[in-house]
N, C-alpha and C. Protein backbone atom coordinates (compact mmCIF):
# COMPACT_ATOMS: atom_id res chain seq x y z
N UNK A 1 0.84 -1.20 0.00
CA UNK A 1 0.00 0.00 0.00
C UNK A 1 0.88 1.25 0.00
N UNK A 2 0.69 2.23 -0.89
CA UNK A 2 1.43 3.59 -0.69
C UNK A 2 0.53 4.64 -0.08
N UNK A 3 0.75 5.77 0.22
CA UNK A 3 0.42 6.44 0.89
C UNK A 3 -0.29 7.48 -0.02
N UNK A 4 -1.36 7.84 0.65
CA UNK A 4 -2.64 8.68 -0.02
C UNK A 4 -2.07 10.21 -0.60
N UNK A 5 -1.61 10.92 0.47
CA UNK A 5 -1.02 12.04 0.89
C UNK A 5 0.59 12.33 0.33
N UNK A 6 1.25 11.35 -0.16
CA UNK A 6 3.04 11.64 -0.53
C UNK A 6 2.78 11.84 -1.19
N UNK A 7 2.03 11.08 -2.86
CA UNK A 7 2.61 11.54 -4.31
C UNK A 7 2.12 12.88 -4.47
N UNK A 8 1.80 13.60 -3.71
CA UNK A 8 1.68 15.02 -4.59
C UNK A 8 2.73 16.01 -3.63
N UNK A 9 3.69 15.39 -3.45
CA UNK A 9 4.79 15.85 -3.18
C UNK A 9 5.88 15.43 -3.89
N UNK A 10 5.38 14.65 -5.01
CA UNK A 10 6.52 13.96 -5.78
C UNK A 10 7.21 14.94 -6.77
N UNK A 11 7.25 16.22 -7.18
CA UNK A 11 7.93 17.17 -7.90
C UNK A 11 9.06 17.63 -6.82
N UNK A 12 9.14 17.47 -5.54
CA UNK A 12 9.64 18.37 -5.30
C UNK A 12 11.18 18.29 -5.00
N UNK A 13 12.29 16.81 -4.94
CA UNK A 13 13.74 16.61 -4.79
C UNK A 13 14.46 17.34 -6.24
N UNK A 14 15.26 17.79 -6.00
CA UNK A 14 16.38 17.58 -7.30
C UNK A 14 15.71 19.22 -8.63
N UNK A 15 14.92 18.31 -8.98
CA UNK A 15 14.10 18.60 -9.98
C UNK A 15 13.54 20.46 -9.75
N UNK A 16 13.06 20.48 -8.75
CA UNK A 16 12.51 22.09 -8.45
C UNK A 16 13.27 23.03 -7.67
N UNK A 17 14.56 21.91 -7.12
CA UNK A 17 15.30 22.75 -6.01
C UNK A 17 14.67 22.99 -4.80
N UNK A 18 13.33 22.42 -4.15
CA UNK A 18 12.89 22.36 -3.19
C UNK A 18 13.75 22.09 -2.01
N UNK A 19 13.95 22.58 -0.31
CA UNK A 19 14.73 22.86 0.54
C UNK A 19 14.96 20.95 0.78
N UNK A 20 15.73 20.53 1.05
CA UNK A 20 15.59 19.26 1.69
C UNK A 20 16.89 19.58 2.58
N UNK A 21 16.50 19.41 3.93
CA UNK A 21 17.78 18.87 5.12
C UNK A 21 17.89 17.89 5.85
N UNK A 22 19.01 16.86 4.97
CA UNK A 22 19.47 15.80 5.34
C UNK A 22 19.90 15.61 6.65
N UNK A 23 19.08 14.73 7.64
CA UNK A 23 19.43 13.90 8.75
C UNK A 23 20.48 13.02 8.64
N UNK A 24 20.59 12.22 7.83
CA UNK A 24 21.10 10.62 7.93
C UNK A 24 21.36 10.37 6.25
N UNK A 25 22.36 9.94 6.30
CA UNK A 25 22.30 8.67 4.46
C UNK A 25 22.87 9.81 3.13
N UNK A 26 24.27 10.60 3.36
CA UNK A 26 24.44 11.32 2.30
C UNK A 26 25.23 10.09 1.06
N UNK A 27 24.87 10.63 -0.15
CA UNK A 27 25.96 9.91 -0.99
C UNK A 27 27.53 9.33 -0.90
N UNK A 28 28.35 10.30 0.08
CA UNK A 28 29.51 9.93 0.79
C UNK A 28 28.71 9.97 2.45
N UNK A 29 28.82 9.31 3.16
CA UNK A 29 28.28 9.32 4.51
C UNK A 29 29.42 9.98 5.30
N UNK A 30 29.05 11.16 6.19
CA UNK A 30 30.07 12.00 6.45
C UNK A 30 30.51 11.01 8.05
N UNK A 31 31.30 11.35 8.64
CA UNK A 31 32.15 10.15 9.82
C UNK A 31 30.92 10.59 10.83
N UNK A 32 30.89 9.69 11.73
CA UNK A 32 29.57 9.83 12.70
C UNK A 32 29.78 11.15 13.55
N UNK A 33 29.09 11.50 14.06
CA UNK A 33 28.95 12.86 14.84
C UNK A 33 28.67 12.51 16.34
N UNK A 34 29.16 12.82 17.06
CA UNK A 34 29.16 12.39 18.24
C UNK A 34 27.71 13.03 19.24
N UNK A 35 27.15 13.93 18.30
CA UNK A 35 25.54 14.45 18.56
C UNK A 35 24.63 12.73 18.52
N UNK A 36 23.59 13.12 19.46
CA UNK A 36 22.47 11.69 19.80
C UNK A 36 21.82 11.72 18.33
N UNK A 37 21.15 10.28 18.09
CA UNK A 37 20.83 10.25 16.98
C UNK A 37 18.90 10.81 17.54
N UNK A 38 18.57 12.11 16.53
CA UNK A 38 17.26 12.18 16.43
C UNK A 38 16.20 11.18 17.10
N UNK A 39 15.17 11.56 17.83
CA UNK A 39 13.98 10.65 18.37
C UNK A 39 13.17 10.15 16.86
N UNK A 40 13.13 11.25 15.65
CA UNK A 40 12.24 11.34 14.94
C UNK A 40 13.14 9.62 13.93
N UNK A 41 14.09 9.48 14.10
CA UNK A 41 14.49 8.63 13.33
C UNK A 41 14.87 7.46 14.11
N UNK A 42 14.81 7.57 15.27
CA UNK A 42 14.82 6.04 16.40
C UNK A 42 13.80 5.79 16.04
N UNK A 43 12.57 6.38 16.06
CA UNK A 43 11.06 6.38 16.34
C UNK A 43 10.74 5.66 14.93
N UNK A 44 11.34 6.08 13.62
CA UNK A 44 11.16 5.60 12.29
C UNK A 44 11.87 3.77 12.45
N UNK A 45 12.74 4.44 12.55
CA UNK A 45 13.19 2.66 12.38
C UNK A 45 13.03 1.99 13.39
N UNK A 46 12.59 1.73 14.33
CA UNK A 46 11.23 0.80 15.37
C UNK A 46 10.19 0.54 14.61
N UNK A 47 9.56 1.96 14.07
CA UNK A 47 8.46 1.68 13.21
C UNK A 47 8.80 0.62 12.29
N UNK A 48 9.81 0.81 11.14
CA UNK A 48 10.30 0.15 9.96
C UNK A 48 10.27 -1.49 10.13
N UNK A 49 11.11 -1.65 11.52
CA UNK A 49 11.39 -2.87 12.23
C UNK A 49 10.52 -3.55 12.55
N UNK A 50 9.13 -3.44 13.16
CA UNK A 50 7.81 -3.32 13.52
C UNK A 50 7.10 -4.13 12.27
N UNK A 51 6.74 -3.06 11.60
CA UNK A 51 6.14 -2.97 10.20
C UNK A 51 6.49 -4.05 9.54
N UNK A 52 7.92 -4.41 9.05
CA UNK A 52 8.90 -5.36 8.94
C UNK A 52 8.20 -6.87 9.09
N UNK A 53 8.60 -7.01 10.45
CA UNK A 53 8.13 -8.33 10.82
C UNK A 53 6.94 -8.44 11.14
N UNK A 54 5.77 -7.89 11.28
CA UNK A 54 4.56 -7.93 10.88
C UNK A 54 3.99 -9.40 9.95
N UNK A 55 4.89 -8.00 8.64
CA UNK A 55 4.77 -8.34 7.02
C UNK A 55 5.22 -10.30 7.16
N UNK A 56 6.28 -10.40 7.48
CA UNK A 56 7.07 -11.55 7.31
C UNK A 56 6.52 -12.84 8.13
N UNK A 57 5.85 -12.23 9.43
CA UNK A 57 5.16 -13.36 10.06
C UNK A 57 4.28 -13.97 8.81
N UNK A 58 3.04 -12.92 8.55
CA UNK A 58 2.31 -13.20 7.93
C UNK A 58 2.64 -13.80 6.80
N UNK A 59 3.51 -13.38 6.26
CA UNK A 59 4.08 -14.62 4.78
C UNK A 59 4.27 -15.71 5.27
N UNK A 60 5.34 -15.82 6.23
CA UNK A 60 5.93 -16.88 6.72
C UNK A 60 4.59 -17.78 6.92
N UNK A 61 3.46 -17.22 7.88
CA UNK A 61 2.33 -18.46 8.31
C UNK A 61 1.76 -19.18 7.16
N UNK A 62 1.48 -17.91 6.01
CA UNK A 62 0.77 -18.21 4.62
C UNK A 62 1.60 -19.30 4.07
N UNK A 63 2.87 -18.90 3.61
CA UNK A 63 3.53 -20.29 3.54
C UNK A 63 3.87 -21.57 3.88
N UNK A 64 3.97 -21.36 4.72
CA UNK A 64 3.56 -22.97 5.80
C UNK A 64 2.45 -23.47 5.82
N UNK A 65 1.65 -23.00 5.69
CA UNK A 65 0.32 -23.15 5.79
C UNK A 65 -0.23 -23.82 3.80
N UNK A 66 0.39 -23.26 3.15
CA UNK A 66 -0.29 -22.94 1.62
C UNK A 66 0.81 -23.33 0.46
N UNK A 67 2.65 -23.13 1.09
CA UNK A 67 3.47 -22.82 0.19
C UNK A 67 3.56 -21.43 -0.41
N UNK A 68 4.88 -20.97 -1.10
CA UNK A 68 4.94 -19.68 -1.86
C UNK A 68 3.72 -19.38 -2.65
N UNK A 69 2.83 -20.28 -3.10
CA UNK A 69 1.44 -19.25 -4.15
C UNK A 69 0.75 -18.46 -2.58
N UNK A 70 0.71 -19.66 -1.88
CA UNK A 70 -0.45 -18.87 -0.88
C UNK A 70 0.09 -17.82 -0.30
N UNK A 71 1.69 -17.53 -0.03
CA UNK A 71 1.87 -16.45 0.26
C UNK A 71 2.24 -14.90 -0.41
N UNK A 72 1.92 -15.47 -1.97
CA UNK A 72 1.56 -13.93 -2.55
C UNK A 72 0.20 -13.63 -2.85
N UNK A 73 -0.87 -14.47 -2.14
CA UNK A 73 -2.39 -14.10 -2.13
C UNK A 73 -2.21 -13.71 -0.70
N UNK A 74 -1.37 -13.64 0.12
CA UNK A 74 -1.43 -12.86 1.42
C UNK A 74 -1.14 -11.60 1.12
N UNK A 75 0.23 -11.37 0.85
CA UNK A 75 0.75 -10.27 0.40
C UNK A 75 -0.31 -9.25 -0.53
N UNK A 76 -1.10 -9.88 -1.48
CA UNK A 76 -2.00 -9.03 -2.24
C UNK A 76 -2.88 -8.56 -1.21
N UNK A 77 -3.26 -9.46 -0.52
CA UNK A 77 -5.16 -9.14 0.18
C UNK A 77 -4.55 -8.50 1.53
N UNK A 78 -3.48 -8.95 2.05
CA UNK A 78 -3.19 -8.23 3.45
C UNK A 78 -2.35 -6.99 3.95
N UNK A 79 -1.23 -7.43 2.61
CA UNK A 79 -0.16 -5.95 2.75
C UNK A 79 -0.22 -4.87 3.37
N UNK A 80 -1.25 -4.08 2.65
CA UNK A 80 -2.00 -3.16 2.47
C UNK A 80 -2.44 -2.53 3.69
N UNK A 81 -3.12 -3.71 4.12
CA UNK A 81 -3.99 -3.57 5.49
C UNK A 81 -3.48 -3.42 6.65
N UNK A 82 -2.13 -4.36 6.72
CA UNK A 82 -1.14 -4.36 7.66
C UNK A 82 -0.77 -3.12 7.45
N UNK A 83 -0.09 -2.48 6.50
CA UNK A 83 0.72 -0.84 6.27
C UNK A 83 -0.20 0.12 7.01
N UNK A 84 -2.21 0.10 6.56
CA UNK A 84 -3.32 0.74 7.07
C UNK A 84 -3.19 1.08 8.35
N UNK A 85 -2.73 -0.20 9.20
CA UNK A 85 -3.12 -0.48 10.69
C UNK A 85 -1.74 0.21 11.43
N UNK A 86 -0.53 0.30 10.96
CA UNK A 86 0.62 0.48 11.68
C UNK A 86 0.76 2.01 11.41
N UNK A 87 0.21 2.84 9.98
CA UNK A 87 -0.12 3.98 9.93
C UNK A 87 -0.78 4.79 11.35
N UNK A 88 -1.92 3.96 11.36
CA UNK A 88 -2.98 4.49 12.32
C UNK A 88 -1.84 4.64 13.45
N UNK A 89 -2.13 3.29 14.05
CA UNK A 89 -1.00 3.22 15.27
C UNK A 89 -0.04 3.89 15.63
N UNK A 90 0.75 4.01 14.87
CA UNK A 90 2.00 5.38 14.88
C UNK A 90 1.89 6.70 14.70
N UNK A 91 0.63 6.79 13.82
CA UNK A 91 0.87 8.54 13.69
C UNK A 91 1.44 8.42 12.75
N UNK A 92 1.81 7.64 11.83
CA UNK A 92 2.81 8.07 10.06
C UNK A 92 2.07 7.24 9.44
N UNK A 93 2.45 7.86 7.81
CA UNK A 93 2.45 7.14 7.14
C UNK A 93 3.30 5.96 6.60
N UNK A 94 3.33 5.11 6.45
CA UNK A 94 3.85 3.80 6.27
C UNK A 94 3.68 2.85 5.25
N UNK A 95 4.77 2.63 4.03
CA UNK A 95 4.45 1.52 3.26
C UNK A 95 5.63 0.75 2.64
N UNK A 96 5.73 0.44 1.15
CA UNK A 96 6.84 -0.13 0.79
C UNK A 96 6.54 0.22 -0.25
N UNK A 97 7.98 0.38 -1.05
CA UNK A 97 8.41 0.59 -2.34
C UNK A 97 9.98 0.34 -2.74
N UNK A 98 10.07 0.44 -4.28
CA UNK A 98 11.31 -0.55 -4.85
C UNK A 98 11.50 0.01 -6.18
N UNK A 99 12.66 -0.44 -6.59
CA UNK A 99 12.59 0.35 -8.17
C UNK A 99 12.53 -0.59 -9.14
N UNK A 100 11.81 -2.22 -8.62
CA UNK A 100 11.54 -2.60 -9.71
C UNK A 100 10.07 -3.15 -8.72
N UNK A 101 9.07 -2.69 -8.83
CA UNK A 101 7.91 -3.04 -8.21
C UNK A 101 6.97 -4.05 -8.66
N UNK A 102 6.14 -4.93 -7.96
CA UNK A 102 5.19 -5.61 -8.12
C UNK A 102 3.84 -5.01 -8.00
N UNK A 103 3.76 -4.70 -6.87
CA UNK A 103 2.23 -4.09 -7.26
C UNK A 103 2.48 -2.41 -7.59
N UNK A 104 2.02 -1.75 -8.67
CA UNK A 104 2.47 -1.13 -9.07
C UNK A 104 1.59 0.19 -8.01
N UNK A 105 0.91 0.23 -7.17
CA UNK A 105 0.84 0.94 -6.28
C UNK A 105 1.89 1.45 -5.22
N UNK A 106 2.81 0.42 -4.98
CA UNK A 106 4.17 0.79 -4.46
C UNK A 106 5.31 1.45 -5.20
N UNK A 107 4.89 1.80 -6.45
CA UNK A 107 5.88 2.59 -7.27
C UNK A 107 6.25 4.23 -6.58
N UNK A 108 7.57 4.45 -6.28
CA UNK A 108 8.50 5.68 -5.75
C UNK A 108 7.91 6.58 -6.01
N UNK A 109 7.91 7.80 -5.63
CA UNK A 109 7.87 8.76 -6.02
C UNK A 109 9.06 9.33 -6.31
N UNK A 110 9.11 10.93 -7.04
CA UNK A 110 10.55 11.20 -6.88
C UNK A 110 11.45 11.41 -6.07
N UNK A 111 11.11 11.41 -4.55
CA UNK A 111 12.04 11.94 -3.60
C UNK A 111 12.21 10.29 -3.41
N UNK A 112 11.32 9.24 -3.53
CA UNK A 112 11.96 8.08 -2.80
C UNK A 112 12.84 7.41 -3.98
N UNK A 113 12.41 7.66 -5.25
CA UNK A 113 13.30 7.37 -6.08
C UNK A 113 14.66 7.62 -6.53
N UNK A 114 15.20 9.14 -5.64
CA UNK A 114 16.13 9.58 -5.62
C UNK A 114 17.09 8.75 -4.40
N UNK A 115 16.48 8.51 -3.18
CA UNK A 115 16.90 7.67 -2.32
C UNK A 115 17.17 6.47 -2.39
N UNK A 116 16.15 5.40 -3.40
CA UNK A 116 16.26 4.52 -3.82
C UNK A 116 17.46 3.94 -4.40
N UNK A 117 18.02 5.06 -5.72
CA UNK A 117 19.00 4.65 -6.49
C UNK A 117 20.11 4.98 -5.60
N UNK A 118 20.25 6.27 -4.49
CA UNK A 118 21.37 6.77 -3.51
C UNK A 118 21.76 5.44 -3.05
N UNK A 119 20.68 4.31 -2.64
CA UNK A 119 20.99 3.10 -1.85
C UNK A 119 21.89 2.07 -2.42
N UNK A 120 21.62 2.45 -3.64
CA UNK A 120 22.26 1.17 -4.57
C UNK A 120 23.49 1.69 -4.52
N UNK A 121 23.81 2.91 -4.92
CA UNK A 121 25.31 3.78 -5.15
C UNK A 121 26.12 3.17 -3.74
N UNK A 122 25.18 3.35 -2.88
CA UNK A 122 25.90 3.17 -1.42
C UNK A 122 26.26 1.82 -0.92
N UNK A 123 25.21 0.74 -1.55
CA UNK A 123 25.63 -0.21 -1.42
C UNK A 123 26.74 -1.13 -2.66
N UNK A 124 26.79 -0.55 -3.83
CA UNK A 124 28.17 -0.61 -4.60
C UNK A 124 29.21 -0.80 -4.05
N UNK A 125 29.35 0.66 -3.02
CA UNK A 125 30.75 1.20 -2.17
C UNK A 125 30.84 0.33 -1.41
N UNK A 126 30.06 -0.73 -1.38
CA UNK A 126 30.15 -1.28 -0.16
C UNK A 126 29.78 -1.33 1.50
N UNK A 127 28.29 -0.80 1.30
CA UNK A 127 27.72 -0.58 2.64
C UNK A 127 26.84 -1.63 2.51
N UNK A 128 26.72 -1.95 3.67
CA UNK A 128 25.92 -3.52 4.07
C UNK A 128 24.60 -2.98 3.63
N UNK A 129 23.37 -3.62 3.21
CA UNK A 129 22.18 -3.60 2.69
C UNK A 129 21.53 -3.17 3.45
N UNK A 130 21.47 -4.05 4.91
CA UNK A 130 20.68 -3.98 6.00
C UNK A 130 20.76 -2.76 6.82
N UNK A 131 22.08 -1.95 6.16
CA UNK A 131 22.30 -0.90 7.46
C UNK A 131 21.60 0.72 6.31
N UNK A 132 21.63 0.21 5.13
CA UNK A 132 20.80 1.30 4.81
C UNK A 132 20.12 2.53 4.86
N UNK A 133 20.00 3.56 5.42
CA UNK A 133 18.58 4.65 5.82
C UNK A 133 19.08 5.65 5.66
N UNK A 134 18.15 6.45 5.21
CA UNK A 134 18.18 8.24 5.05
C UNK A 134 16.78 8.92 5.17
N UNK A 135 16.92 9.89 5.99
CA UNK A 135 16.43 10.34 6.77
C UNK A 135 16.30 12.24 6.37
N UNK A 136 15.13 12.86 6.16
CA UNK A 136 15.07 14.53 5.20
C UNK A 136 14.12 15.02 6.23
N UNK A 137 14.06 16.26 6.25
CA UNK A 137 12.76 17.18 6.26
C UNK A 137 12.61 17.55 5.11
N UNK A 138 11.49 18.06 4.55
CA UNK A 138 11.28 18.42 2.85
C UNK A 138 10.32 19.57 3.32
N UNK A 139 10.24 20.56 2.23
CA UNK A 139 9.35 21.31 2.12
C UNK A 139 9.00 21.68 1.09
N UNK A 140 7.25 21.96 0.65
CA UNK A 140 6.99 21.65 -0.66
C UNK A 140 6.72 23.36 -0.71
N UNK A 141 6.32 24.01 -2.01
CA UNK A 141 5.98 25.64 -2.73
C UNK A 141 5.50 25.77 -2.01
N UNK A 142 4.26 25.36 -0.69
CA UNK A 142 3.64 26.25 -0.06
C UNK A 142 3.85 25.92 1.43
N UNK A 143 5.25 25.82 1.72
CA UNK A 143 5.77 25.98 2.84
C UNK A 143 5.45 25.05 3.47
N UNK A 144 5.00 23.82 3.23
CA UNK A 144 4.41 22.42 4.48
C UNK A 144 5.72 21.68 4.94
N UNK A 145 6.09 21.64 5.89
CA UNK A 145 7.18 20.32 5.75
C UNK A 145 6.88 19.41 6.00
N UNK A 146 7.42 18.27 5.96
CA UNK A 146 7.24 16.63 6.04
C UNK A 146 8.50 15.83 6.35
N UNK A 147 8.70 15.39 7.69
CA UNK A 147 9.99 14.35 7.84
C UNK A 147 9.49 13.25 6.95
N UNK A 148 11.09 12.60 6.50
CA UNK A 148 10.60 11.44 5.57
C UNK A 148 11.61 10.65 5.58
N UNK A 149 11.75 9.10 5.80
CA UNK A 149 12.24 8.55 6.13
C UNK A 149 12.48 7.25 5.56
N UNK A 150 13.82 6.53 4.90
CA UNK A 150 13.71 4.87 3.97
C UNK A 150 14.53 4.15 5.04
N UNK A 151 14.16 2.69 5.11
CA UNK A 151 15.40 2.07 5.58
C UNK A 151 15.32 0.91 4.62
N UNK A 152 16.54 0.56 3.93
CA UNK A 152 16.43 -0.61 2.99
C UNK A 152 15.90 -1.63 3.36
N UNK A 153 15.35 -2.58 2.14
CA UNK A 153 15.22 -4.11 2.76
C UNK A 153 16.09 -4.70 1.64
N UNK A 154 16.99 -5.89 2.50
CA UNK A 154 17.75 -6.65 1.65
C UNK A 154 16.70 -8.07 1.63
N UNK A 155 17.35 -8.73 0.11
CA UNK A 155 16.52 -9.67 -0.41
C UNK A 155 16.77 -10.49 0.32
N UNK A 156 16.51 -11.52 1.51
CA UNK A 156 16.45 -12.25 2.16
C UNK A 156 15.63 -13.88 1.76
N UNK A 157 16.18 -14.74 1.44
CA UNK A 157 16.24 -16.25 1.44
C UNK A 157 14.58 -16.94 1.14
N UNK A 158 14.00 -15.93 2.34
CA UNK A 158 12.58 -16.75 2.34
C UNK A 158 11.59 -15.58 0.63
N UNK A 159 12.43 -14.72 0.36
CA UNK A 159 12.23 -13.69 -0.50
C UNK A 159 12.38 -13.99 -2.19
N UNK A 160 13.13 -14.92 -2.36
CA UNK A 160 13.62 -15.37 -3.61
C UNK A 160 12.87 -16.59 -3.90
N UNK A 161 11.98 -16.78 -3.36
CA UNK A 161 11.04 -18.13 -3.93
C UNK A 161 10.15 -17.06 -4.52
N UNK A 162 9.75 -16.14 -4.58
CA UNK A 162 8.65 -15.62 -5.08
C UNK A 162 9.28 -14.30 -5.88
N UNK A 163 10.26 -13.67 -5.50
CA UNK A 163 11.04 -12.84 -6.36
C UNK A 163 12.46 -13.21 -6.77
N UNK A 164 12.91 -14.24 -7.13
CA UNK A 164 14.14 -14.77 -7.39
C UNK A 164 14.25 -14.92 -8.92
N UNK A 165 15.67 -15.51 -9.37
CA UNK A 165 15.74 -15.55 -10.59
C UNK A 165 15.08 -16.64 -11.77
N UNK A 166 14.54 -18.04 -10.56
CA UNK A 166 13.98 -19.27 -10.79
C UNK A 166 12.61 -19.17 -10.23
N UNK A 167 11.58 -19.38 -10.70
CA UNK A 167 10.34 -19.19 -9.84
C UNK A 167 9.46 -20.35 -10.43
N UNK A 168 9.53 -21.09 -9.45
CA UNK A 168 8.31 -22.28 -9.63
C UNK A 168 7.01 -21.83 -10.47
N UNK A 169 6.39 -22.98 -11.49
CA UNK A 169 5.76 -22.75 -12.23
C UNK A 169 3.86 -22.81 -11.41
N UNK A 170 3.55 -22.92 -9.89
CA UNK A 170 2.65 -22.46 -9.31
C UNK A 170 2.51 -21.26 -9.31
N UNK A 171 3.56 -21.21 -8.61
CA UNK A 171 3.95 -19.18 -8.75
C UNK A 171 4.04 -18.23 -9.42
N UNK A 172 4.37 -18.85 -10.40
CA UNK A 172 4.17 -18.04 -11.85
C UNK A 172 3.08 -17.52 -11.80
N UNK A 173 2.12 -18.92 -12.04
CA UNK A 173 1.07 -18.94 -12.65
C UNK A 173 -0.36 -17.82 -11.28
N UNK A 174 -0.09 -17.79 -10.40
CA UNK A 174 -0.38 -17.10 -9.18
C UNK A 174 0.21 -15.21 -9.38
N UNK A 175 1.29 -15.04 -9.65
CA UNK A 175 1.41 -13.92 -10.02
C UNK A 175 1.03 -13.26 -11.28
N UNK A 176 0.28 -13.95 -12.20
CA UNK A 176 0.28 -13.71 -13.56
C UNK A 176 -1.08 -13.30 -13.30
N UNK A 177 -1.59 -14.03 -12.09
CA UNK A 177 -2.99 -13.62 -12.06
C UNK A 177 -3.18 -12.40 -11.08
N UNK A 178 -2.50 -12.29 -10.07
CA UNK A 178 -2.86 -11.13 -9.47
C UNK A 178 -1.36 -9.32 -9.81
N UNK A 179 -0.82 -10.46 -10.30
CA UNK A 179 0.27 -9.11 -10.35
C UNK A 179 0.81 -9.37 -12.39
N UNK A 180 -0.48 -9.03 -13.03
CA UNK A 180 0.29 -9.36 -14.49
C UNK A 180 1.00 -8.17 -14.87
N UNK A 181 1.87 -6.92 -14.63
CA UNK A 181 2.63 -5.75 -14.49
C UNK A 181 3.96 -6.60 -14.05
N UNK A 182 4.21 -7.69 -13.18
CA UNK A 182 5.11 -7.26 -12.24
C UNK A 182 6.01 -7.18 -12.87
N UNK A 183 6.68 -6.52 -12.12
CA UNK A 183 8.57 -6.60 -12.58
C UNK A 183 10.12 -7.10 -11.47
N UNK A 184 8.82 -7.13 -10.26
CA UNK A 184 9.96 -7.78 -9.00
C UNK A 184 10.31 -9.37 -8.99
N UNK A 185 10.85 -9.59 -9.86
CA UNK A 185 12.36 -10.80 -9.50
C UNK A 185 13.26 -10.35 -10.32
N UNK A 186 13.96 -11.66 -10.19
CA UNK A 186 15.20 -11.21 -10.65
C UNK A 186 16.30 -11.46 -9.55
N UNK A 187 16.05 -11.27 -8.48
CA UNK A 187 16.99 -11.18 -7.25
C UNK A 187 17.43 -12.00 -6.59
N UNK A 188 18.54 -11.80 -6.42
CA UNK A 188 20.02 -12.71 -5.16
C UNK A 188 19.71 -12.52 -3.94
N UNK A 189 19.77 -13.25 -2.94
CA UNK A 189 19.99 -13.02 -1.79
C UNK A 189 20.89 -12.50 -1.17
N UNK A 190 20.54 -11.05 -0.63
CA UNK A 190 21.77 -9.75 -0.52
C UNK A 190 21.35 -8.33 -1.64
N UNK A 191 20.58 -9.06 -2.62
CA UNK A 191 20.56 -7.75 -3.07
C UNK A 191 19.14 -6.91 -2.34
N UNK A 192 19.16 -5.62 -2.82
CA UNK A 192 18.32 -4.63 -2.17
C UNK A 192 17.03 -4.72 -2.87
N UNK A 193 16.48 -5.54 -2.01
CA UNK A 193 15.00 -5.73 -2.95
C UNK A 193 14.08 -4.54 -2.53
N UNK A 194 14.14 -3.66 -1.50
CA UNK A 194 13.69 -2.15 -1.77
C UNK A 194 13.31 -1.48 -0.53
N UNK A 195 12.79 -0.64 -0.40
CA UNK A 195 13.01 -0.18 0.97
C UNK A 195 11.76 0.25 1.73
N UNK A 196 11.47 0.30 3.24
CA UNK A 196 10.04 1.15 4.03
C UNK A 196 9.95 2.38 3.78
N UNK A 197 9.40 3.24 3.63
CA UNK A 197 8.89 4.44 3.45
C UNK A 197 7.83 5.09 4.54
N UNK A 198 8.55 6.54 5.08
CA UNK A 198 7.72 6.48 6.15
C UNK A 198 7.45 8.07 5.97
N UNK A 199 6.49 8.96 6.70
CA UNK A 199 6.07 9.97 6.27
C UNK A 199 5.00 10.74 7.19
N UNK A 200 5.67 11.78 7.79
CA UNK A 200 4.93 12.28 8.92
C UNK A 200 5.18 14.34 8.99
N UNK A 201 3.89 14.53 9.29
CA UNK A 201 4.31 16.65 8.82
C UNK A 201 4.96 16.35 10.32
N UNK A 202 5.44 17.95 9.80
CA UNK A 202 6.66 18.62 10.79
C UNK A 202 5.73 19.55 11.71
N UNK A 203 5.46 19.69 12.84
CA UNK A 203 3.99 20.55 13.67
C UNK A 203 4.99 22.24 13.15
């Protein structure tokens, strides 16, 4: 599920010169600062972490329960709902997105798409997948701000039966029916299969 309220903030990285001040996650990551790390970004990645394993129980049961088809008829019918409920709960907005997406409702906007590809650059250099995150205030033409927040997800093991480079011919046939767009496999275990997205105004 993506969020109701972000994409019409999607003009505003790079492209318009809109203010953005980076918390966390520059292209070169500058040496740590001996300042506490932000509440607003402890508070995000608990959330992320949270949110996270939520998601994964619920595959995990669907699968055991059904095998990999049954757990991308979870993922379709529940995702969503799960992202709905942890929104509420927290006070943010909350979802997932990737730059090669399956349900095409999780497609980036431009500020997460700019972060998106930053991740890959960063993980090139050699930064672990898992340690991932960057962290903005943004402000759009009519002065609103919005903290906004990614922490990667690396492609993880139980992840490549259903987005991998080999995909059983159940599964296929299961994604063809609910996700005929997709474009998520392809992937190794380790690579950055895409990241949480989180999104809350500034009072």
């Amino acid at each position: 599920m993506r969020f109701v309220s972000i994409p019409a903030l999607g003009v505003m990285l790079l492209a318009t010169g809109i203010a953005l001040t980076p918390y966390i996650g520059t292209a070169a990551p500058p040496k740590k600062s001996p300042e506490k790390t932000p509440p607003e970004i402890i508070a995000s990645r608990e959330a992320a972490q949270q949110f996270g394993a939520a998601l994964k129980e619920a595959l995990q049961h669907a699968i055991d329960n059904g095998g990999p088809a049954n757990g991308i008829s979870v993922c379709h019918d529940k995702a969503g709902q799960i992202a709905a409920e942890f929104s509420q709960q927290k006070g943010i907005l909350i979802g997932r997105t990737s730059l090669k997406t399956r349900n095409p409702n999780n497609a980036p906007d431009n500020w997460e798409l700019a972060v998106l590809k930053q991740f890959e650059a960063r993980k090139d250099q050699g930064e672990p997948a898992d340690s991932l995150e960057f962290a903005a205030v943004i402000e759009d033409d009519q002065g609103k701000k919005t903290f906004r927040y990614m922490k990667a997800i690396p492609t993880a093991a139980l992840c490549v039966k259903c987005h991998g480079e080999s995909i059983e011919a159940e599964v296929e046939g299961k994604l063809k029916e609910l996700y005929p767009n997709d474009q998520a496999r392809g992937f190794k275990e380790g690579d950055l299969r895409g990241a949480f997205t989180l999104a809350a105004p500034v009072p």
